[in-house]
N, C-alpha and C. Protein backbone atom coordinates (compact mmCIF):
# COMPACT_ATOMS: atom_id res chain seq x y z
N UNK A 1 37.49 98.49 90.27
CA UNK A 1 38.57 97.82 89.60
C UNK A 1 39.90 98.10 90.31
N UNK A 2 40.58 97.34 90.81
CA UNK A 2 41.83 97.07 90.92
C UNK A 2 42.92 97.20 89.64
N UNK A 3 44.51 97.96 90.13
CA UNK A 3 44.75 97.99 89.75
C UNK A 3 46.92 97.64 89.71
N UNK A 4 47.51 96.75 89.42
CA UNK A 4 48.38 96.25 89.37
C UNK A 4 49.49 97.24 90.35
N UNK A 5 49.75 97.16 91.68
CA UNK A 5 50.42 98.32 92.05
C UNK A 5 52.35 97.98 91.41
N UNK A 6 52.68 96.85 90.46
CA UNK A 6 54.15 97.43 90.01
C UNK A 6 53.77 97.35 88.55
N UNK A 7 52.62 97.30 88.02
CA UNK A 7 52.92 97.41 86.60
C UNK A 7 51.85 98.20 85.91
N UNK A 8 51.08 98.46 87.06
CA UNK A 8 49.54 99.32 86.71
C UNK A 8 48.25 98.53 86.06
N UNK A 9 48.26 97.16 85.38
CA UNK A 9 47.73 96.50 84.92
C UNK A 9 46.45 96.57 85.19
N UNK A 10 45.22 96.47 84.68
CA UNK A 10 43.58 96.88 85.34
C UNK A 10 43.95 95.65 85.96
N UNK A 11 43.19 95.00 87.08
CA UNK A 11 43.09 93.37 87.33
C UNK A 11 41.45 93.68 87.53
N UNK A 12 40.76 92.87 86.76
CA UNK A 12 39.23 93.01 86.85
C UNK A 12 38.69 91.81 87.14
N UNK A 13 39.70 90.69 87.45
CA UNK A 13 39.25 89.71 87.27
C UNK A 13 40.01 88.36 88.42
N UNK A 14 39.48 87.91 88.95
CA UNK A 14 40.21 86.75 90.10
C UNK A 14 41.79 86.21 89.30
N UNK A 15 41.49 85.81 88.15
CA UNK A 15 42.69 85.24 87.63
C UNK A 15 43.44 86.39 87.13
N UNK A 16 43.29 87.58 87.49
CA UNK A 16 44.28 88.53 86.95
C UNK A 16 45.42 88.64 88.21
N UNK A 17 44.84 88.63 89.57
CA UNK A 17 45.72 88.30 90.38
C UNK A 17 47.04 87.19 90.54
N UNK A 18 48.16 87.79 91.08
CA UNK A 18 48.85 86.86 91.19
C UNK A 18 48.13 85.65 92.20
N UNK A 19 48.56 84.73 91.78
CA UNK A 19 47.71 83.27 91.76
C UNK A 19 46.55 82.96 91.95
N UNK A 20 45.79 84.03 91.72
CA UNK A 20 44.34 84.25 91.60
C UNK A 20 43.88 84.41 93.21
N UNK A 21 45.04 85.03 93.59
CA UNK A 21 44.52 85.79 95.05
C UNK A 21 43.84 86.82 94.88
N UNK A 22 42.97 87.22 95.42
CA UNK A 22 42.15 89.36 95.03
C UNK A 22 43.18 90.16 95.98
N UNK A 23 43.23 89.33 97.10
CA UNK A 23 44.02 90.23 98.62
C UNK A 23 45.42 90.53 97.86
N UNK A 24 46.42 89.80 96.51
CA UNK A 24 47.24 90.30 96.25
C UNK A 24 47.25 91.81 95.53
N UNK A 25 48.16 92.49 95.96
CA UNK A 25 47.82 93.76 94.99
C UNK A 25 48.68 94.37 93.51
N UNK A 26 48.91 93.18 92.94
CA UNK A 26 49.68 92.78 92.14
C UNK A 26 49.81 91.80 91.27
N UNK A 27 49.50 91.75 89.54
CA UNK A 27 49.06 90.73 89.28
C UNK A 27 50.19 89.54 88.54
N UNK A 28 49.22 88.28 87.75
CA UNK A 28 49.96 87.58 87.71
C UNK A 28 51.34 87.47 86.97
N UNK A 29 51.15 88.78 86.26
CA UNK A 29 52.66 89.52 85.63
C UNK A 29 53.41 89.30 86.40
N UNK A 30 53.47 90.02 87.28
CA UNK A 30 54.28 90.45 88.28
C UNK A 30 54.82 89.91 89.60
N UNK A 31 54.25 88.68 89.58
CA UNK A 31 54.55 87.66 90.52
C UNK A 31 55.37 86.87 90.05
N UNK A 32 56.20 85.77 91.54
CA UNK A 32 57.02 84.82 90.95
C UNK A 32 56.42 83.65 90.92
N UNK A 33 56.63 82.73 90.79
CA UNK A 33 55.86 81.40 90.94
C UNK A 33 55.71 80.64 92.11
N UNK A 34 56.26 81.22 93.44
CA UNK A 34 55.60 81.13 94.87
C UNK A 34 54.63 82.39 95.09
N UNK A 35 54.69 82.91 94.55
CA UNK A 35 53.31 83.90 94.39
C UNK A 35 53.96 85.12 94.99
N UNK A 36 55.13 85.72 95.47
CA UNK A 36 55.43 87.18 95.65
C UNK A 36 55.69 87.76 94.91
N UNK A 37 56.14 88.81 94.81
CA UNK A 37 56.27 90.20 94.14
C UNK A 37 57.53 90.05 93.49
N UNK A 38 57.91 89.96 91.83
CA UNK A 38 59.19 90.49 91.52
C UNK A 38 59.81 91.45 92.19
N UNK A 39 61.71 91.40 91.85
CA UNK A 39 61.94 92.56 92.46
C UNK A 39 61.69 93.43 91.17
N UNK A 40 62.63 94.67 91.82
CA UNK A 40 62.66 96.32 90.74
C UNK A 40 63.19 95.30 89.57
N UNK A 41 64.20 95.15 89.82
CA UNK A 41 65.20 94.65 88.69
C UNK A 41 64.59 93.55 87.53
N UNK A 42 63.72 92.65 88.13
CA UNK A 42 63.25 91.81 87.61
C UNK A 42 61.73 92.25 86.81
N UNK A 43 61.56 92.95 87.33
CA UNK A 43 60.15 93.87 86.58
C UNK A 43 60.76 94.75 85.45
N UNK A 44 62.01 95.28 86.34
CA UNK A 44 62.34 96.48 84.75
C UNK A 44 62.85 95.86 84.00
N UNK A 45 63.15 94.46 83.97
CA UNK A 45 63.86 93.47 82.66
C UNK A 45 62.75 93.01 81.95
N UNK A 46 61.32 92.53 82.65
CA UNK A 46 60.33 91.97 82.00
C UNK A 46 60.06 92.91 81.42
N UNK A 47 59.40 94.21 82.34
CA UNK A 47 58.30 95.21 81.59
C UNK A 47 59.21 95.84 80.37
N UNK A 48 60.79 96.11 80.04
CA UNK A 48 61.21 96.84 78.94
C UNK A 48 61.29 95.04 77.98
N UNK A 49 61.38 94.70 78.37
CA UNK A 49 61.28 93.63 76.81
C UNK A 49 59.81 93.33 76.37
N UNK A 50 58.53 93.47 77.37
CA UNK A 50 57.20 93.87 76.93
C UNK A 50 57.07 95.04 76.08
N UNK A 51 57.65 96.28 76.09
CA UNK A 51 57.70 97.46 75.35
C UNK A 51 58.24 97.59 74.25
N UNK A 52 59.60 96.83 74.36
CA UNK A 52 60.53 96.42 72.97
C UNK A 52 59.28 95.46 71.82
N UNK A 53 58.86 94.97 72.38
CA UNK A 53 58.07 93.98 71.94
C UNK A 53 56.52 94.31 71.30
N UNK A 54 55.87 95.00 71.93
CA UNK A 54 54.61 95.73 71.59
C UNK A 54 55.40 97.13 70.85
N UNK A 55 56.48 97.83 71.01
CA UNK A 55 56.09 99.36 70.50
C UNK A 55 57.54 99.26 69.43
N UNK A 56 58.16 97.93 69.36
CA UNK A 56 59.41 97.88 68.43
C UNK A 56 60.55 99.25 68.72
N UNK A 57 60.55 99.46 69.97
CA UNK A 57 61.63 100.42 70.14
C UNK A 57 63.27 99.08 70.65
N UNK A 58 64.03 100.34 70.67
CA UNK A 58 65.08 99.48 70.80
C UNK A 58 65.21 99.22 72.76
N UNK A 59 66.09 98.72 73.31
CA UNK A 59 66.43 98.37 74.54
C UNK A 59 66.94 99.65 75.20
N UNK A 60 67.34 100.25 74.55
CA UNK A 60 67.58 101.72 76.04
C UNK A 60 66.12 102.69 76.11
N UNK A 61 65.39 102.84 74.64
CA UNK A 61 64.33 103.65 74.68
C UNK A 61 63.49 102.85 75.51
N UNK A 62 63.36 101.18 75.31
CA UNK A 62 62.07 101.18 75.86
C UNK A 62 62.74 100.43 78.03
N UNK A 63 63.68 100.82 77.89
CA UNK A 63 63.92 100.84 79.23
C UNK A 63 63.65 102.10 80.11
N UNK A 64 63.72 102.86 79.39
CA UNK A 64 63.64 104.38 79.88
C UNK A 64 62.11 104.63 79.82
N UNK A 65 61.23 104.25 79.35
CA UNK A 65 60.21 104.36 79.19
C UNK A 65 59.40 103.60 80.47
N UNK A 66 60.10 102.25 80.63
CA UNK A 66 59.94 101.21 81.85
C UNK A 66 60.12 101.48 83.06
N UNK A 67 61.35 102.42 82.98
CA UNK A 67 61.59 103.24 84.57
C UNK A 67 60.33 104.27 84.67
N UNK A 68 60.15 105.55 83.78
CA UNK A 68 59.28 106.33 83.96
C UNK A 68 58.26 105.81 84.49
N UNK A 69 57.33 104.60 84.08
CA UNK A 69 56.45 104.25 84.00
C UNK A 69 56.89 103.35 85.56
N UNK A 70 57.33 102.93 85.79
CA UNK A 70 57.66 102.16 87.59
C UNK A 70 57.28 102.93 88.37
N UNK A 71 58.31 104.53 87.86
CA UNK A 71 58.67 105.45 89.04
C UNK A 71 57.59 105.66 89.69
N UNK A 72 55.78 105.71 88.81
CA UNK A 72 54.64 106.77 88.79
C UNK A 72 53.67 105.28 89.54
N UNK A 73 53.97 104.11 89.81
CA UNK A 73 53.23 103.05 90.42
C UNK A 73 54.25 103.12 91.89
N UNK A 74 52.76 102.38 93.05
CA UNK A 74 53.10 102.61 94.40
C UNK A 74 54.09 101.71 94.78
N UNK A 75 54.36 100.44 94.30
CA UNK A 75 55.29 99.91 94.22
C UNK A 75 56.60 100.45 94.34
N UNK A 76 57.51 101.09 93.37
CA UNK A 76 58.62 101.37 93.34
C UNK A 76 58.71 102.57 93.51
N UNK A 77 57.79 103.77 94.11
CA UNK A 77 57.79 105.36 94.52
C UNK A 77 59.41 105.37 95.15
């Protein structure tokens, strides 16, 4: 199993890839709609309003939570 290198996501599956490439290493989260890689900025805006959203924290907790969680994927080391 593959695994999302900016958002950690399992990708187990062809369509989990961004545009259902496998060779991408990054899935369709995390892509733009020519098929590359968000930047930092644009991931830590999606992924903390995903967190706000699933864990009902407010916008600085679940941003801080969004960085931690970047820092520890190969992506944004």
């Amino acid at each position: 199993m593959k695994v999302c290198i900016s958002c950690g996501m399992p990708m187990n599956a062809k369509e989990d890839h961004a545009m259902g490439d496998e060779r991408k290493p990054f899935c369709k989260f995390c892509s733009k709609p020519d098929g590359t890689m968000q930047s930092y900025e644009e991931k830590l805006e999606n992924m903390t309003k995903f967190i706000q959203s699933k864990q009902g924290l407010d916008e600085a907790a679940a941003r801080e939570i969004a960085k931690k969680t970047m820092l520890s994927l190969p992506a944004w080391r």
